[in-house]
N, C-alpha and C. Protein backbone atom coordinates (compact mmCIF):
# COMPACT_ATOMS: atom_id res chain seq x y z
N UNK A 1 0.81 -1.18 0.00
CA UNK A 1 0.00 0.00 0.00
C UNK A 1 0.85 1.26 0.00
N UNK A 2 2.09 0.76 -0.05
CA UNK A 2 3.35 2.11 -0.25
C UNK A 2 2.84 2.88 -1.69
N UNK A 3 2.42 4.08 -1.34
CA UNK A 3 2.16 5.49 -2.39
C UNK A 3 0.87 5.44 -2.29
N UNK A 4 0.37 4.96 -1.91
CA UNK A 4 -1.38 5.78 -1.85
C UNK A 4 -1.22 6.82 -0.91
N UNK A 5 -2.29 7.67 -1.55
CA UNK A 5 -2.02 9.27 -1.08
C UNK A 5 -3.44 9.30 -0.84
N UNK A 6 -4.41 9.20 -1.34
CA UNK A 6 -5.89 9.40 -1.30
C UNK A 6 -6.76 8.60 -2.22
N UNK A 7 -7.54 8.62 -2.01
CA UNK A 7 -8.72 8.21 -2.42
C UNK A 7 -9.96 9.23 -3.06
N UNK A 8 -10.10 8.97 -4.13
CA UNK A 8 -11.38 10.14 -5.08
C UNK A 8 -12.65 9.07 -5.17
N UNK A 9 -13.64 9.78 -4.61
CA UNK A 9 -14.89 9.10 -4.59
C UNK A 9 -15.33 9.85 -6.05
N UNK A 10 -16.32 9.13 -6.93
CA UNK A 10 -17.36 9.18 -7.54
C UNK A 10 -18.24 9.69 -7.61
N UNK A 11 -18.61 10.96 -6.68
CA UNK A 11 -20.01 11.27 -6.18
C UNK A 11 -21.46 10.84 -7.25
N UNK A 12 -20.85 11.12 -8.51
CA UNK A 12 -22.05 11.06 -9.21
C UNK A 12 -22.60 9.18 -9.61
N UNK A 13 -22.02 8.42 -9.39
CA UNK A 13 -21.67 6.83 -9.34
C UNK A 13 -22.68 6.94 -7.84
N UNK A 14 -22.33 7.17 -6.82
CA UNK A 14 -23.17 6.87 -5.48
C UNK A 14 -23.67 7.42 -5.88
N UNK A 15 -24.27 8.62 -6.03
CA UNK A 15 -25.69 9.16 -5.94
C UNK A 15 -26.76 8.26 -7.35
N UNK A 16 -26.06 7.78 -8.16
CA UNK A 16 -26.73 7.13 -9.01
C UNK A 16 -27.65 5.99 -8.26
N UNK A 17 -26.20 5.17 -7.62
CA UNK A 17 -26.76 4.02 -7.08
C UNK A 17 -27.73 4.65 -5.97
N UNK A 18 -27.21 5.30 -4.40
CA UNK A 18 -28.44 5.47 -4.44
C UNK A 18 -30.04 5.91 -4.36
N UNK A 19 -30.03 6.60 -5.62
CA UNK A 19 -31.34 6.48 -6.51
C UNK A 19 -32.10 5.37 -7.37
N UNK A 20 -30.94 4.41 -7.39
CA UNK A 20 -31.65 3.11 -8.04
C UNK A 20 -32.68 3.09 -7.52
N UNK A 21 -34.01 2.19 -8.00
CA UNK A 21 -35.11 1.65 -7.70
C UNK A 21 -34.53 0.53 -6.52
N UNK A 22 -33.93 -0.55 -7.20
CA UNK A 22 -33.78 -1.37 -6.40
C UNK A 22 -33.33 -1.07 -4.70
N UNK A 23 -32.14 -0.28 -4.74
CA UNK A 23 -31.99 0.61 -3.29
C UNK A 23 -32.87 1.18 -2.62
N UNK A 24 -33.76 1.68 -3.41
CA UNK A 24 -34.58 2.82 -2.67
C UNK A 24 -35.95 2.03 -1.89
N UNK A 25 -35.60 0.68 -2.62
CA UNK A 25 -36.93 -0.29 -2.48
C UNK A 25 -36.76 -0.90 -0.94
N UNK A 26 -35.08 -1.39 -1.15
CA UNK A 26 -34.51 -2.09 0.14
C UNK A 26 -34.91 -1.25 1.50
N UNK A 27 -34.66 0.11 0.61
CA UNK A 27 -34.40 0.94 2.05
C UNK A 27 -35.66 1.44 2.76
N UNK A 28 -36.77 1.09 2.11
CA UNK A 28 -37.88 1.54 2.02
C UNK A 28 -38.17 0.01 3.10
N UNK A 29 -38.22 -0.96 2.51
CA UNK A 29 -38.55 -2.16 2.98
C UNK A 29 -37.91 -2.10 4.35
N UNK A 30 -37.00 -2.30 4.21
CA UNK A 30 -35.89 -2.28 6.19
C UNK A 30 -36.46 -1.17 7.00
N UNK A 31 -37.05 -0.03 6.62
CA UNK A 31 -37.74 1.42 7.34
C UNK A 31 -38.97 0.34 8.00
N UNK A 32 -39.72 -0.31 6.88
CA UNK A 32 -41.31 -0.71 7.20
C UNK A 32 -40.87 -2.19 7.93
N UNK A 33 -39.84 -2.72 8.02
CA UNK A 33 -40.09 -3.85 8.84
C UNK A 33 -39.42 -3.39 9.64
N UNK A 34 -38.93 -2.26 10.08
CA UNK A 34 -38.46 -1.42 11.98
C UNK A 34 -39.44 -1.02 12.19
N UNK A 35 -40.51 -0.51 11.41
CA UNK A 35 -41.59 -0.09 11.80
C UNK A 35 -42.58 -0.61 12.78
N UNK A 36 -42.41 -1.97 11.81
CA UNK A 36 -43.09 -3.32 12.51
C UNK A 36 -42.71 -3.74 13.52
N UNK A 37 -41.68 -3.65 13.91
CA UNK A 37 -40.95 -4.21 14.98
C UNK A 37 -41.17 -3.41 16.13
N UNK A 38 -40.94 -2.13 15.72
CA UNK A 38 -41.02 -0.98 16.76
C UNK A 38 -42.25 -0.66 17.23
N UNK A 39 -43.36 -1.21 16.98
CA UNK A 39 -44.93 -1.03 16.90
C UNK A 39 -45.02 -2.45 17.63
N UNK A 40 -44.78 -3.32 17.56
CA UNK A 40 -44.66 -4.76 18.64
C UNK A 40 -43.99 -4.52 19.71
N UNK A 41 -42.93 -4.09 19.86
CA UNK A 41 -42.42 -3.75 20.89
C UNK A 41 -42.66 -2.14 22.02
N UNK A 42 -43.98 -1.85 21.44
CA UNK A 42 -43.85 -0.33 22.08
C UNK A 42 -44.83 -0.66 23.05
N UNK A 43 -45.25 0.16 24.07
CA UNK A 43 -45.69 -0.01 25.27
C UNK A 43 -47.27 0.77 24.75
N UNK A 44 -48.22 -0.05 25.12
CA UNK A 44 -49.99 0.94 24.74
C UNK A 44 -50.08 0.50 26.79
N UNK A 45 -50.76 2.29 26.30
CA UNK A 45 -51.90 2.55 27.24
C UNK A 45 -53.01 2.43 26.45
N UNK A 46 -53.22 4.01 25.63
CA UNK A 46 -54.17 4.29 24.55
C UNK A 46 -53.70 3.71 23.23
N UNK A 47 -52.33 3.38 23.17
CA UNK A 47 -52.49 3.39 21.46
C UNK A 47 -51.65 4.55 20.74
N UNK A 48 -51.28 5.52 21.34
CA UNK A 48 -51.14 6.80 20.43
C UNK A 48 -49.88 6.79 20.64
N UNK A 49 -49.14 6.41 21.15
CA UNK A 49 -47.59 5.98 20.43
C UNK A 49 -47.26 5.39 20.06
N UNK A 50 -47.63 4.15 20.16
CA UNK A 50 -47.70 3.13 19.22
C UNK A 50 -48.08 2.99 17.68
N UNK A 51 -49.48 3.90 17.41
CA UNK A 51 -49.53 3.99 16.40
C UNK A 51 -49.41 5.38 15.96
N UNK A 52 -48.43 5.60 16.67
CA UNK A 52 -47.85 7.02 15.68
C UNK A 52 -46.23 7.17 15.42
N UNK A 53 -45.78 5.92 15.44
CA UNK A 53 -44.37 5.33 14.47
C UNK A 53 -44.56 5.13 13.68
N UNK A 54 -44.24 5.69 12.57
CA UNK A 54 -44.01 5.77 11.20
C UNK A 54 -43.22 5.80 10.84
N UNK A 55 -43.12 5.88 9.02
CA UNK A 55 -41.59 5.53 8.24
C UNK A 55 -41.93 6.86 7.35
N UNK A 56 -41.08 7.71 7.18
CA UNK A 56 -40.64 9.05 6.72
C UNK A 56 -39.70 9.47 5.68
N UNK A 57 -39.78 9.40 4.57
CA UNK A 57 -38.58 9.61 3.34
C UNK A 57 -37.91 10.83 4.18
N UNK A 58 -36.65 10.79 4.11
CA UNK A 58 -35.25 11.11 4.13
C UNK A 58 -34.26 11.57 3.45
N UNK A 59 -34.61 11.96 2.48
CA UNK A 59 -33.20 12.20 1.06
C UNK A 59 -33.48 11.37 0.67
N UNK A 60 -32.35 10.29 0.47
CA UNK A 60 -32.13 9.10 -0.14
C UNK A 60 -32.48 7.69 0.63
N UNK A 61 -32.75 8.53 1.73
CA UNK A 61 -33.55 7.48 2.96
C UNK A 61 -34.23 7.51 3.63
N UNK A 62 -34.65 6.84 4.59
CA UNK A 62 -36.07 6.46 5.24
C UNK A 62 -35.44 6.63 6.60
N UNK A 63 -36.58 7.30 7.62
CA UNK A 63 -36.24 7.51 9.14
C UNK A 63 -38.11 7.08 9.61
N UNK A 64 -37.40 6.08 10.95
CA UNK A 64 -38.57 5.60 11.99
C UNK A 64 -39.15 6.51 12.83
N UNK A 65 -39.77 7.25 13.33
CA UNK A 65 -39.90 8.20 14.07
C UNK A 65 -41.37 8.42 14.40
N UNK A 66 -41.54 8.69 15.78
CA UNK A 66 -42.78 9.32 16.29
C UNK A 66 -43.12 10.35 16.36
N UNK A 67 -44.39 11.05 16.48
CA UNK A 67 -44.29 12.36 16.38
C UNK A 67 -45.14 12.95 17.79
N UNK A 68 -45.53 11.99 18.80
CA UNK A 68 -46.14 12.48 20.21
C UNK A 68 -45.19 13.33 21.06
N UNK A 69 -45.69 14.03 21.35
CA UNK A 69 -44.80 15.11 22.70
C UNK A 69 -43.86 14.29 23.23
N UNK A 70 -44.37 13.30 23.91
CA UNK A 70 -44.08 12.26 24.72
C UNK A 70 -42.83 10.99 24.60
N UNK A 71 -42.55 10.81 23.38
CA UNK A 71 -41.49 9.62 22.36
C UNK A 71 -40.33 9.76 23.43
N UNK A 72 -39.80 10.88 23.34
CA UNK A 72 -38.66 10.94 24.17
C UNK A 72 -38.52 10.46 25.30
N UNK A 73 -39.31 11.06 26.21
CA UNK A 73 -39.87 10.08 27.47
C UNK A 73 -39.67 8.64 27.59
N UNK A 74 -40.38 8.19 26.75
CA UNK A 74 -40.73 6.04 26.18
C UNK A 74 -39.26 5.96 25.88
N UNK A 75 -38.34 6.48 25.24
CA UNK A 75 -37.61 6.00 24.64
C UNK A 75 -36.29 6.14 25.81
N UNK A 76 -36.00 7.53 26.56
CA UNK A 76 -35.17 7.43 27.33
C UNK A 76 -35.51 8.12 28.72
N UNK A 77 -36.87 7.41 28.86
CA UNK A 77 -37.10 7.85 30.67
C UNK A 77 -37.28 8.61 30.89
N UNK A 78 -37.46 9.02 32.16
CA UNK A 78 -37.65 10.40 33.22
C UNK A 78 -37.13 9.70 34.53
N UNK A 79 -36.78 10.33 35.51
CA UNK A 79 -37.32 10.34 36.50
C UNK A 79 -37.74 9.37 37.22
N UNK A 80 -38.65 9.30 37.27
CA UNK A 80 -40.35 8.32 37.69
C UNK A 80 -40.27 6.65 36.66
N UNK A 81 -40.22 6.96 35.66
CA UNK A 81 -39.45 5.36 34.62
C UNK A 81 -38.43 5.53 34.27
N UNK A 82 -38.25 4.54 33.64
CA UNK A 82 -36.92 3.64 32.86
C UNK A 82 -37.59 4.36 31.74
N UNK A 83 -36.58 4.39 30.35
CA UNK A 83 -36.90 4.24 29.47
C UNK A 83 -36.88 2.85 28.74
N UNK A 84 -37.97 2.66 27.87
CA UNK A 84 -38.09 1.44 27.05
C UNK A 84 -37.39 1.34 25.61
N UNK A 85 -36.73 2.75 24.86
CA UNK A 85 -35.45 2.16 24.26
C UNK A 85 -36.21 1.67 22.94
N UNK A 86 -36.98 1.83 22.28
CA UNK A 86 -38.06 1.43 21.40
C UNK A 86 -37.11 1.13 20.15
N UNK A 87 -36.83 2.60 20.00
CA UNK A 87 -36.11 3.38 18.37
C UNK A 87 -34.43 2.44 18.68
N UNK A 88 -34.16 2.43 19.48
CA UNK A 88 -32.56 1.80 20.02
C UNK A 88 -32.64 0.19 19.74
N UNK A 89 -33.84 -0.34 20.71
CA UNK A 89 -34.09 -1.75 20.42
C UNK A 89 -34.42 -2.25 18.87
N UNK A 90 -35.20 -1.43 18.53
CA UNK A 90 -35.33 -1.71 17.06
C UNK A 90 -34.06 -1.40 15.78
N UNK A 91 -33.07 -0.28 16.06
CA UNK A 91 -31.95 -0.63 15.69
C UNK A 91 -30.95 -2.14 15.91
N UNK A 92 -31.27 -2.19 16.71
CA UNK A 92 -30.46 -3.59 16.88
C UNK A 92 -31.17 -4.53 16.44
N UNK A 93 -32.26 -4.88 16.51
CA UNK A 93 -33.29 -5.83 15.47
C UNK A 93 -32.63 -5.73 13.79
N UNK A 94 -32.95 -4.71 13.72
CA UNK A 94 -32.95 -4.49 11.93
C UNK A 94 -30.79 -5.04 12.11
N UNK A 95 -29.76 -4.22 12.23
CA UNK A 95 -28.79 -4.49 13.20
C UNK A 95 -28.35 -5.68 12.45
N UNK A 96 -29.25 -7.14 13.36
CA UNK A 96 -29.15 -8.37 13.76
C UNK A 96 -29.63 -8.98 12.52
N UNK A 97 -30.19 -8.51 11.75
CA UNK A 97 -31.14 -9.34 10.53
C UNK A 97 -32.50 -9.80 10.94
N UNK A 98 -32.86 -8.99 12.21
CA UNK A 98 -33.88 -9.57 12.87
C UNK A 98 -34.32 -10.77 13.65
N UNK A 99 -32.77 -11.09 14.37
CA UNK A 99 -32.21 -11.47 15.30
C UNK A 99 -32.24 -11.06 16.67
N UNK A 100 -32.44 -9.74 17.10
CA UNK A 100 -32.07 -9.18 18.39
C UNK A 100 -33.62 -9.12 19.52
């Protein structure tokens, strides 16, 4: 590896790829099965955080996210609870191959 100096990325090569269909499909798909995951694993009283995880285009990607006052709370506590780690646990699911 004596004389490498740098490395020149492609930008227009990645941004091709990804915009592929096929990428955008994957990435779309792995968003909706964290979705799933993250919606099994979330804590109901009423329902309304649970079903207010959704999957959200991103640029070139997809983000899991809730939109209740409250997410933050569920996810990393107060006080008074633990947090339950929803968005974290479900990283490591998707992570694992859906393993975790």
């Amino acid at each position: 590896m004596d004389g490498i100096t740098g490395i020149q990325l492609d930008e227009q090569a990645i941004k091709a790829l990804a915009d592929h269909p096929a990428v955008q499909k994957a990435v779309q798909d792995t968003a909706e099965r964290g979705r799933d995951f993250a919606r099994s694993i979330a804590p109901v009283d009423t329902g309304r955080y649970r079903d207010s995880i959704e999957v959200r285009k991103d640029g070139d990607g997809a983000e899991i996210v809730s939109d209740v006052d409250y997410a933050a709370h569920v996810e990393y506590g107060t006080r008074h609870m633990e947090g339950q780690h929803i968005f974290g646990r479900t990283l490591d699911h998707l992570k694992s191959g859906g393993k975790a």
